[in-house]
N, C-alpha and C. Protein backbone atom coordinates (compact mmCIF):
# COMPACT_ATOMS: atom_id res chain seq x y z
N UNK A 1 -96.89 -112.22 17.15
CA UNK A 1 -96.54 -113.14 18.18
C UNK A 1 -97.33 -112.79 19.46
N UNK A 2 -97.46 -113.96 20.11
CA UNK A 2 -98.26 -113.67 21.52
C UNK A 2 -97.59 -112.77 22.51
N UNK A 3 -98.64 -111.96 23.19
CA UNK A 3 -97.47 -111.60 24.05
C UNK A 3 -97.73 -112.62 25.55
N UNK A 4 -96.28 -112.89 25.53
CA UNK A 4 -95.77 -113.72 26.70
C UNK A 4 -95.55 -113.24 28.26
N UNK A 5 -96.52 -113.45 28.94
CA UNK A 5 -95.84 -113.11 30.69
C UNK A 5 -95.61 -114.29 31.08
N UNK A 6 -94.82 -114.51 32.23
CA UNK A 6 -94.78 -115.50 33.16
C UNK A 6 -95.39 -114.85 34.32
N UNK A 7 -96.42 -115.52 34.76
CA UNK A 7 -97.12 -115.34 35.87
C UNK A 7 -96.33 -116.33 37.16
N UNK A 8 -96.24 -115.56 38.86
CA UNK A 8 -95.18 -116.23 39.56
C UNK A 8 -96.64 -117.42 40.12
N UNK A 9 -97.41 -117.72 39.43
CA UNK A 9 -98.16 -119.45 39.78
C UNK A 9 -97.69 -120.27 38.81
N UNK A 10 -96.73 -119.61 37.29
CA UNK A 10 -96.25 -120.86 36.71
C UNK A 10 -94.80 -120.62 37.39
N UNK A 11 -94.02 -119.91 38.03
CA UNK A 11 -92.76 -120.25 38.67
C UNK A 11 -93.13 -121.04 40.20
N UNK A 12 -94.49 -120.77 40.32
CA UNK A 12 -94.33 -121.82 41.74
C UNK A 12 -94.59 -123.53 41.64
N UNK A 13 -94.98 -123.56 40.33
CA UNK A 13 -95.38 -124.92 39.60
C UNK A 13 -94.77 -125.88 40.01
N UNK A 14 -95.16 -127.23 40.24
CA UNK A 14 -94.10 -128.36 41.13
C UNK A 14 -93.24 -128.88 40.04
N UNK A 15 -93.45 -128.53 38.49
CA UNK A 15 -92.66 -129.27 37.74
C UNK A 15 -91.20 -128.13 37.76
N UNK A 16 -91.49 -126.86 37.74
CA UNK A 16 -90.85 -125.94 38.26
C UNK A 16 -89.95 -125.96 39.34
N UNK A 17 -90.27 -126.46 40.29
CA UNK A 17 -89.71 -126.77 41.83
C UNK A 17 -88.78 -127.45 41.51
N UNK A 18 -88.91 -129.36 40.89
CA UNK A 18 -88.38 -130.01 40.85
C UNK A 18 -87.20 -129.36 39.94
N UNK A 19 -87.32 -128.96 38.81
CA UNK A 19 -86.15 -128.25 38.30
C UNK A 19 -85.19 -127.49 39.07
N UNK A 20 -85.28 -126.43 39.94
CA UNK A 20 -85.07 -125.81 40.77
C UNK A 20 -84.45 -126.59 41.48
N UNK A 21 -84.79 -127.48 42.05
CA UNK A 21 -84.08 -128.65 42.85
C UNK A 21 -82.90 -129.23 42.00
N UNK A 22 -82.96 -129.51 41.15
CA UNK A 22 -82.52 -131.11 40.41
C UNK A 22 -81.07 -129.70 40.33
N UNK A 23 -81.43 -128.22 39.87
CA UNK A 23 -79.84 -127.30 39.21
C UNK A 23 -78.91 -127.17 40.75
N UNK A 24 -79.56 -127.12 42.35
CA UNK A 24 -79.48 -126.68 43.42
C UNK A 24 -78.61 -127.94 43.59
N UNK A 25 -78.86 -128.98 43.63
CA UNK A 25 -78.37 -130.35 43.92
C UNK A 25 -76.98 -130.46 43.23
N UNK A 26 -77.03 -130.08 42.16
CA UNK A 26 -76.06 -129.97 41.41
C UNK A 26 -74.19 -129.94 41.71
N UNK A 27 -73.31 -130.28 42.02
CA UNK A 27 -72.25 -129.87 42.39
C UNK A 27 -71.38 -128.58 41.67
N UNK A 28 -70.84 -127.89 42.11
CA UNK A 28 -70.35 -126.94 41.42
C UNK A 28 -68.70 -126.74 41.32
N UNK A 29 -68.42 -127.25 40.29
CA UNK A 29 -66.77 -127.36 39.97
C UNK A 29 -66.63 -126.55 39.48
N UNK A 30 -65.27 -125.42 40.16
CA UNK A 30 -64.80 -125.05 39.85
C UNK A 30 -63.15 -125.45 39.38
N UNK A 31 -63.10 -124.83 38.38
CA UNK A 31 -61.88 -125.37 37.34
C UNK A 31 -60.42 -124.93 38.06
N UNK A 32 -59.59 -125.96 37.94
CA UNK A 32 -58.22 -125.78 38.87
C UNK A 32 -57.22 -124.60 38.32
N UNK A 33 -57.01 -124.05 38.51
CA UNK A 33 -56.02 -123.14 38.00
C UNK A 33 -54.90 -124.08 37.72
N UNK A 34 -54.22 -124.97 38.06
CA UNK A 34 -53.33 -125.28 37.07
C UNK A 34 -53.83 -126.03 35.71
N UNK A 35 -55.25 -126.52 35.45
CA UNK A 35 -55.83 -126.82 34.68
C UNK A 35 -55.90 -125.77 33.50
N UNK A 36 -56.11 -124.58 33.85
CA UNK A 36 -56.07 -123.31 33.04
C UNK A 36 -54.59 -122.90 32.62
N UNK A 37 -54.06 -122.91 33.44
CA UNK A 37 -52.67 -122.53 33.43
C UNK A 37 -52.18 -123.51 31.88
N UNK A 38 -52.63 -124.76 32.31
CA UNK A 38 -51.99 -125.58 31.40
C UNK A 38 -52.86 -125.26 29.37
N UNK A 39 -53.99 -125.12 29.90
CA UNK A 39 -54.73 -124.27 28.47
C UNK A 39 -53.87 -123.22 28.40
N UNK A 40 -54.03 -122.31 29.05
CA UNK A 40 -52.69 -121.09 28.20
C UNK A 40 -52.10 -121.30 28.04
N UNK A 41 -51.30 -122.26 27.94
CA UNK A 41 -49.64 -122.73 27.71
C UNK A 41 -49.95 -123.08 26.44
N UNK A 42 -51.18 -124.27 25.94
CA UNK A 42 -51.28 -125.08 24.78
C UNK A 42 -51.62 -123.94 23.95
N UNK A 43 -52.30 -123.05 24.22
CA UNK A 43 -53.47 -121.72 23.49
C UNK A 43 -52.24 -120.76 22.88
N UNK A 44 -51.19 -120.39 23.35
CA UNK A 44 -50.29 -119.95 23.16
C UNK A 44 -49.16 -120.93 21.94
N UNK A 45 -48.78 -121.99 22.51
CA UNK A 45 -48.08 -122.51 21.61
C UNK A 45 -49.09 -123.02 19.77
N UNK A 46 -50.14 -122.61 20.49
CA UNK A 46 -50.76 -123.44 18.97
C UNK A 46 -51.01 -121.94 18.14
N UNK A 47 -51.13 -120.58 18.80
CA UNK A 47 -51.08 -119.22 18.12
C UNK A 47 -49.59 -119.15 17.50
N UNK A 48 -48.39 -119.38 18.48
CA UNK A 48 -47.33 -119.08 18.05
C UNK A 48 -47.09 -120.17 16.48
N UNK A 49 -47.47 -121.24 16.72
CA UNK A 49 -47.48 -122.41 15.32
C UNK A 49 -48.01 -121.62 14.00
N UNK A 50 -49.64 -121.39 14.61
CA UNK A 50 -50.43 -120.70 13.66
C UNK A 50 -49.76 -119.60 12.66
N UNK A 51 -49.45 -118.51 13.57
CA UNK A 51 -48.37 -117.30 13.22
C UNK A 51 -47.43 -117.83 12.34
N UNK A 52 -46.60 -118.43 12.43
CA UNK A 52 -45.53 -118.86 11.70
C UNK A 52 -45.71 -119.60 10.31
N UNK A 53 -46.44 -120.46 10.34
CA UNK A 53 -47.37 -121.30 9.47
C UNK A 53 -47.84 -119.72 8.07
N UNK A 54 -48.68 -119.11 8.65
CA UNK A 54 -48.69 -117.77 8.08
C UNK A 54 -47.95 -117.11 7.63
N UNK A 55 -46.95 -116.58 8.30
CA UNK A 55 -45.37 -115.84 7.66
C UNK A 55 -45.20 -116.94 6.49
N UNK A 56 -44.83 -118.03 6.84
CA UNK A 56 -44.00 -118.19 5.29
C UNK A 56 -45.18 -118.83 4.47
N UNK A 57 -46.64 -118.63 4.56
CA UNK A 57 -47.25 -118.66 3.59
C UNK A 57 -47.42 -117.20 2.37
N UNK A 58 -47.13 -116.18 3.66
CA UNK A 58 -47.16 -114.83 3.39
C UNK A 58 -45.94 -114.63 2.30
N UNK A 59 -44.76 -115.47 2.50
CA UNK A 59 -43.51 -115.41 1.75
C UNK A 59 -43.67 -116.39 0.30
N UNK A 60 -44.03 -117.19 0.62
CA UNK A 60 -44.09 -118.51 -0.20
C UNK A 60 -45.38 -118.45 -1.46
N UNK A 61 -46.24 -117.51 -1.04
CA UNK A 61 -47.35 -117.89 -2.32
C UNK A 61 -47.68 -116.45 -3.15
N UNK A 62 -46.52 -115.35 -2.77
CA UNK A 62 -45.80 -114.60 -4.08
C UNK A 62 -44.66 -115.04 -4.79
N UNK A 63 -43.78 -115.90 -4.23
CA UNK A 63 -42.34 -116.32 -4.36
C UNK A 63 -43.30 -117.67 -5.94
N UNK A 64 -44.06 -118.22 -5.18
CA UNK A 64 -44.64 -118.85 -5.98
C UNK A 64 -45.48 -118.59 -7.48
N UNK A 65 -46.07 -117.18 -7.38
CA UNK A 65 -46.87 -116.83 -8.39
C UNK A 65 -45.70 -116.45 -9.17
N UNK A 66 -44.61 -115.64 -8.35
CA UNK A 66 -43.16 -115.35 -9.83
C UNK A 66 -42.62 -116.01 -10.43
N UNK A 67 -42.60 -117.16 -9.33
CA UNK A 67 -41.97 -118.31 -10.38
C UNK A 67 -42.51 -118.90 -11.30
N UNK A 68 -43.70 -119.21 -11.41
CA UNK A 68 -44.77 -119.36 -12.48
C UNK A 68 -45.02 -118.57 -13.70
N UNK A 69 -44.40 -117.26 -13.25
CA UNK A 69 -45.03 -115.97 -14.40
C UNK A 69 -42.90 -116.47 -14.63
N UNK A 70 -42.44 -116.48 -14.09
CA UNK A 70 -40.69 -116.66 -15.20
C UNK A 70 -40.67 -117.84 -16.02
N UNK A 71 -41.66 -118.79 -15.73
CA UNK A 71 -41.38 -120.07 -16.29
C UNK A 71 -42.09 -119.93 -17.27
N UNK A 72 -43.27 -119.16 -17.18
CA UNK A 72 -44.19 -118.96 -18.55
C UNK A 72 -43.34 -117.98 -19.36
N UNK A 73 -42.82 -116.94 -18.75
CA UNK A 73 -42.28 -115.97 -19.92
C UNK A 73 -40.89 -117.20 -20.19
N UNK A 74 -40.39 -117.76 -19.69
CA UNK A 74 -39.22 -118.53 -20.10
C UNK A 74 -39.70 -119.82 -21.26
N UNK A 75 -40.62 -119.68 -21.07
CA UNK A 75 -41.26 -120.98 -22.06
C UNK A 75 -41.58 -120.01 -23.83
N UNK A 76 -42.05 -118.96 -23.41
CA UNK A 76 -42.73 -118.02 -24.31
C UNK A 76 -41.88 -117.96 -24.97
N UNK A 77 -40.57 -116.88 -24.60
CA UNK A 77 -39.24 -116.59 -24.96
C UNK A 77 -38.57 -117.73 -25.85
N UNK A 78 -38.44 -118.90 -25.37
CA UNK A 78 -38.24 -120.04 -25.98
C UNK A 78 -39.13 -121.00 -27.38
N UNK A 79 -39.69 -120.51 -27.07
CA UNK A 79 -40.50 -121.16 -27.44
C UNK A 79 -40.60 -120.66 -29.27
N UNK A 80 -40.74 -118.88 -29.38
CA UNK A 80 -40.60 -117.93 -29.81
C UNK A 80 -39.12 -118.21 -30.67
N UNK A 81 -38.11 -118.94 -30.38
CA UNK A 81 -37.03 -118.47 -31.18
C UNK A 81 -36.40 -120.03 -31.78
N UNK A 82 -37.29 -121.20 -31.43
CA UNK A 82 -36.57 -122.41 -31.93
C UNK A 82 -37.62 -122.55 -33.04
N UNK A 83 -36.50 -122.40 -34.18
CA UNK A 83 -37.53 -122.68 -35.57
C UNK A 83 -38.64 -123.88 -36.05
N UNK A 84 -39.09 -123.68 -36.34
CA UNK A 84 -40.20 -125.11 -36.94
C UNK A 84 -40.36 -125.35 -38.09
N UNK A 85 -39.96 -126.74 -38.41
CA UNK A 85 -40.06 -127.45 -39.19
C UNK A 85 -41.15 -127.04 -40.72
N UNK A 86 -40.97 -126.95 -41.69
CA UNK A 86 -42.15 -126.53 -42.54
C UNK A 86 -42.87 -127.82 -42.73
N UNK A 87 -44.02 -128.01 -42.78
CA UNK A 87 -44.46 -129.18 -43.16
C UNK A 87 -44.43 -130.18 -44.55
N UNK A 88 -43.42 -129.44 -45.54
CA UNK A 88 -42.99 -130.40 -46.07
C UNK A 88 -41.92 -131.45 -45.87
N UNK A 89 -41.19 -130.84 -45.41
CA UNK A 89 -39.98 -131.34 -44.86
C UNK A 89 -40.45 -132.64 -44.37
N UNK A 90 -41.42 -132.78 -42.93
CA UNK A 90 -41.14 -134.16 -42.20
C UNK A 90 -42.69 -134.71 -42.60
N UNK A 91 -43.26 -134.73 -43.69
CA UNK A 91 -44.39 -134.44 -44.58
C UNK A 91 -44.30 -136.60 -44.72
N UNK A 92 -45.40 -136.81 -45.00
CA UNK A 92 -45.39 -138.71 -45.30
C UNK A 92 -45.50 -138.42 -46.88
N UNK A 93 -44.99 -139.71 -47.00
CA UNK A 93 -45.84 -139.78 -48.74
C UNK A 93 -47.13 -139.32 -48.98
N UNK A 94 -48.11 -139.77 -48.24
CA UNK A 94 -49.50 -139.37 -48.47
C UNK A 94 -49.81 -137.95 -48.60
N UNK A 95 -48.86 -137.14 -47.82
CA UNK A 95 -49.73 -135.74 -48.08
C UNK A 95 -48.51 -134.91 -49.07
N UNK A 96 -47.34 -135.43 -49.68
CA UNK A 96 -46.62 -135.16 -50.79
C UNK A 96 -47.82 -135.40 -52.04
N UNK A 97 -48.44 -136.47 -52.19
CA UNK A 97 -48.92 -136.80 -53.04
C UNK A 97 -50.56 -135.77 -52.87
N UNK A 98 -50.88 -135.88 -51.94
CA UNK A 98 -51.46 -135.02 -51.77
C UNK A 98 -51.20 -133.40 -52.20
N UNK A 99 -50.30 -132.75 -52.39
CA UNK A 99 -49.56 -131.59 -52.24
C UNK A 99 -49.52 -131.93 -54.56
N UNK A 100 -49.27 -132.71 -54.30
CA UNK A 100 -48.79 -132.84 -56.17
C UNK A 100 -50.12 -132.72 -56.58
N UNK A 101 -51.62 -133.52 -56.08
CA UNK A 101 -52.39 -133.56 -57.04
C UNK A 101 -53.43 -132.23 -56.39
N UNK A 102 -52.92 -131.57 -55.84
CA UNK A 102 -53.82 -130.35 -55.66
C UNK A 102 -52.66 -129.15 -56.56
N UNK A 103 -51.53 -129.06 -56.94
CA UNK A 103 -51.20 -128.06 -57.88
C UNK A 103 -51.42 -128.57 -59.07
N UNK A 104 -51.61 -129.99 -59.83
CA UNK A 104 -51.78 -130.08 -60.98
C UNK A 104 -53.22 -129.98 -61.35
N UNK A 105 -54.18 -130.08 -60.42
CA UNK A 105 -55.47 -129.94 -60.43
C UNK A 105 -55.64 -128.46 -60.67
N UNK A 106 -55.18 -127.43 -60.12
CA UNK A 106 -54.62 -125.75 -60.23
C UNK A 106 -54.50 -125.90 -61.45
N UNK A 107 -52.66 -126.59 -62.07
CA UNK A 107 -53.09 -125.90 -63.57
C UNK A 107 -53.98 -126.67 -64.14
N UNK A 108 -54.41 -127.65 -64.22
CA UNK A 108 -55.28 -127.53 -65.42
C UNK A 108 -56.79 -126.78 -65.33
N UNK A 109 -56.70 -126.14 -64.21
CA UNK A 109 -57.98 -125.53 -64.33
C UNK A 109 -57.42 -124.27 -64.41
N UNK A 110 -56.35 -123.64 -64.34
CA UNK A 110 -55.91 -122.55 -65.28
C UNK A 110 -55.87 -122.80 -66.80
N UNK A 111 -55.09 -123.81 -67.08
CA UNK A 111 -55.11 -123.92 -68.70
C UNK A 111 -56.78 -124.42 -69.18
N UNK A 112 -57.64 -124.63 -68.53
CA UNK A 112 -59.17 -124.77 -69.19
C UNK A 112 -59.61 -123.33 -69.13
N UNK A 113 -59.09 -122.67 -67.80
CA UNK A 113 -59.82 -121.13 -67.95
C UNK A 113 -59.02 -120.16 -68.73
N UNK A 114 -57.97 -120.47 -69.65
CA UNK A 114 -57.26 -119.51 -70.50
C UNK A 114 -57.49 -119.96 -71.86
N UNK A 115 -58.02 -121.34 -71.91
CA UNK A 115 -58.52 -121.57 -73.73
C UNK A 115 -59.91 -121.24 -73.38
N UNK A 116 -60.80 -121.72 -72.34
CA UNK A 116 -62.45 -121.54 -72.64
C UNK A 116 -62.55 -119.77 -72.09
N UNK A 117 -62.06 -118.95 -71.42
CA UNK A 117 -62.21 -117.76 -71.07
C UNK A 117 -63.37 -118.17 -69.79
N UNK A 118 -63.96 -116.34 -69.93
CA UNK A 118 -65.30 -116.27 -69.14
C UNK A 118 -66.30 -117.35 -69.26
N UNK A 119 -66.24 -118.08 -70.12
CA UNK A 119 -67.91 -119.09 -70.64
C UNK A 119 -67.73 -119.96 -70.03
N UNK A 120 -68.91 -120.94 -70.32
CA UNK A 120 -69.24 -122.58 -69.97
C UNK A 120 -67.90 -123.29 -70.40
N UNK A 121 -67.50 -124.09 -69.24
CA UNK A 121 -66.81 -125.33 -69.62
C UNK A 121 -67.50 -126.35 -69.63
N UNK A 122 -66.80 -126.45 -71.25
CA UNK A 122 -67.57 -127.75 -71.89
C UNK A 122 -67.41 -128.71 -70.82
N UNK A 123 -66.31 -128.89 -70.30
CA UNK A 123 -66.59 -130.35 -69.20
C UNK A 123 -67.14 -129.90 -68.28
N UNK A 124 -68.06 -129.57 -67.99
CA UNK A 124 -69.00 -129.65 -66.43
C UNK A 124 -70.51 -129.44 -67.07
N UNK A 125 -70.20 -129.07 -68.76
CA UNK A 125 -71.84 -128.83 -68.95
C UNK A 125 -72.47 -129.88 -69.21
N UNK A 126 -73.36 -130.24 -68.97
CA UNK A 126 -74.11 -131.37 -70.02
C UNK A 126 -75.72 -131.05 -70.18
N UNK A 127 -75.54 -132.14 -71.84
CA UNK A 127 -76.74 -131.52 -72.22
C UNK A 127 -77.98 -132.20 -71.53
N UNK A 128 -79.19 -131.42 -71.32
CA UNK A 128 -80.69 -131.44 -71.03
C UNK A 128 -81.56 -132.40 -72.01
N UNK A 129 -82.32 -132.92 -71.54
CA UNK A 129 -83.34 -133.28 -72.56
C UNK A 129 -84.45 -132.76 -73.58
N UNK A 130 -84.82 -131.12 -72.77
CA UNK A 130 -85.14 -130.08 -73.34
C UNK A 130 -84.51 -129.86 -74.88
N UNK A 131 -83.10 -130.11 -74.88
CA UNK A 131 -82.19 -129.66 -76.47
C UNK A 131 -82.93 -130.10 -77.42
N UNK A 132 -83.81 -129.82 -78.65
CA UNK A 132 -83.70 -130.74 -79.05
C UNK A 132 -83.41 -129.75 -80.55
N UNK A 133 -82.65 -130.00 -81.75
CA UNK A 133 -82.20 -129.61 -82.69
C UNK A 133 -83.03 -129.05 -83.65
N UNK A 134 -84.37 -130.03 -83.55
CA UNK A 134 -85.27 -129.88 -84.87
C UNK A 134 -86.74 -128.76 -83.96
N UNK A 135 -86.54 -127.71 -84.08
CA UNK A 135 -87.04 -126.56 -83.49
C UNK A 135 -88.91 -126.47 -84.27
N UNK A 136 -89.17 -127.27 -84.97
CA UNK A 136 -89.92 -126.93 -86.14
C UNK A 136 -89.98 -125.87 -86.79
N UNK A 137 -89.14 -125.58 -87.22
CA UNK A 137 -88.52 -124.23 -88.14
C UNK A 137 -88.87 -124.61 -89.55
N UNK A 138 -89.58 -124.03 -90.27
CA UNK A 138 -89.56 -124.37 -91.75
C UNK A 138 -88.63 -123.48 -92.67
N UNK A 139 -88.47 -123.51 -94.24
CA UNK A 139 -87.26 -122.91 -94.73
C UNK A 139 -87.87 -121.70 -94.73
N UNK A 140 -88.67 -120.95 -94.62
CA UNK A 140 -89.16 -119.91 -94.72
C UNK A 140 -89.08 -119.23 -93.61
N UNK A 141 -89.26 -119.87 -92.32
CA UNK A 141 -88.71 -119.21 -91.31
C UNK A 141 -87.10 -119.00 -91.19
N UNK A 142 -86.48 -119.93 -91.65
CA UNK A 142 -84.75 -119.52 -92.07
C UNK A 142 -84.61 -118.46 -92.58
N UNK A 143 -85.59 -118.45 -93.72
CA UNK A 143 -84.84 -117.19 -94.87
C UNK A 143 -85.20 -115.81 -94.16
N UNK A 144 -85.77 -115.74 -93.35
CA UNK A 144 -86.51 -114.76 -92.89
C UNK A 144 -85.03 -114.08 -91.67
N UNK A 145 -84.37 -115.06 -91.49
CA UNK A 145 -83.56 -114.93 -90.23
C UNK A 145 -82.73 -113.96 -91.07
């Protein structure tokens, strides 16, 4: 940054002067003391408001967070000991029927996996086009087996 002097030929400057003039001209009010008087009165009553306003916020927004934390544990607590319904009970037709054809679907795919065992079930296999029976095997390759 530049360094800045004021030299006293720019304080004697006429644009200078006129300034000088125009603050001199100026009237100078001073403020009434009961004018002040009457600010401390308002300055005071609006601290004493303030203050108070505060206290029972100071009271009011723990009073508030407990009551929130009793209503949650009161909900919890509650909540915790009224039994519920199993879903068969208030269950529609649709998911009864639902409920029937998913255990009979169970057994019979127990009773397919206790006659076929570990192996292929025949119902899901099907045959390839690859199969084909006649291997070109002659009887001589049979007898050989």
């Amino acid at each position: 940054m530049k360094d800045m002097r004021i030299d006293d030929a720019m304080l004697d400057s006429s644009e200078q002067q006129f300034v000088r003039d125009a603050v001199k001209s100026l009237s100078e009010d001073s403020l009434s003391l009961s004018w002040r008087s009457a600010l401390n009165e308002r300055l005071l009553q609006e601290s004493a408001a303030r203050r108070k306003r505060e206290r029972f916020l100071w009271f009011l927004k723990p009073a508030f967070g407990l009551g929130l934390a009793g209503a949650l544990a009161l909900v919890t607590v509650i909540g915790l000991s009224v039994p519920r319904p199993s879903a068969s009970s208030h269950g529609s037709m649709t998911s009864s029927r639902v409920e029937a054809a998913i255990v009979s679907d169970y057994r019979q795919s127990a009773a397919v996996t206790d006659i076929v065992g570990s192996g292929l079930n025949p119902l899901e296999s099907t045959p390839t086009s690859t199969d084909n029976p006649d291997l070109g095997l002659e009887d001589s390759d049979l007898d050989s087996l």
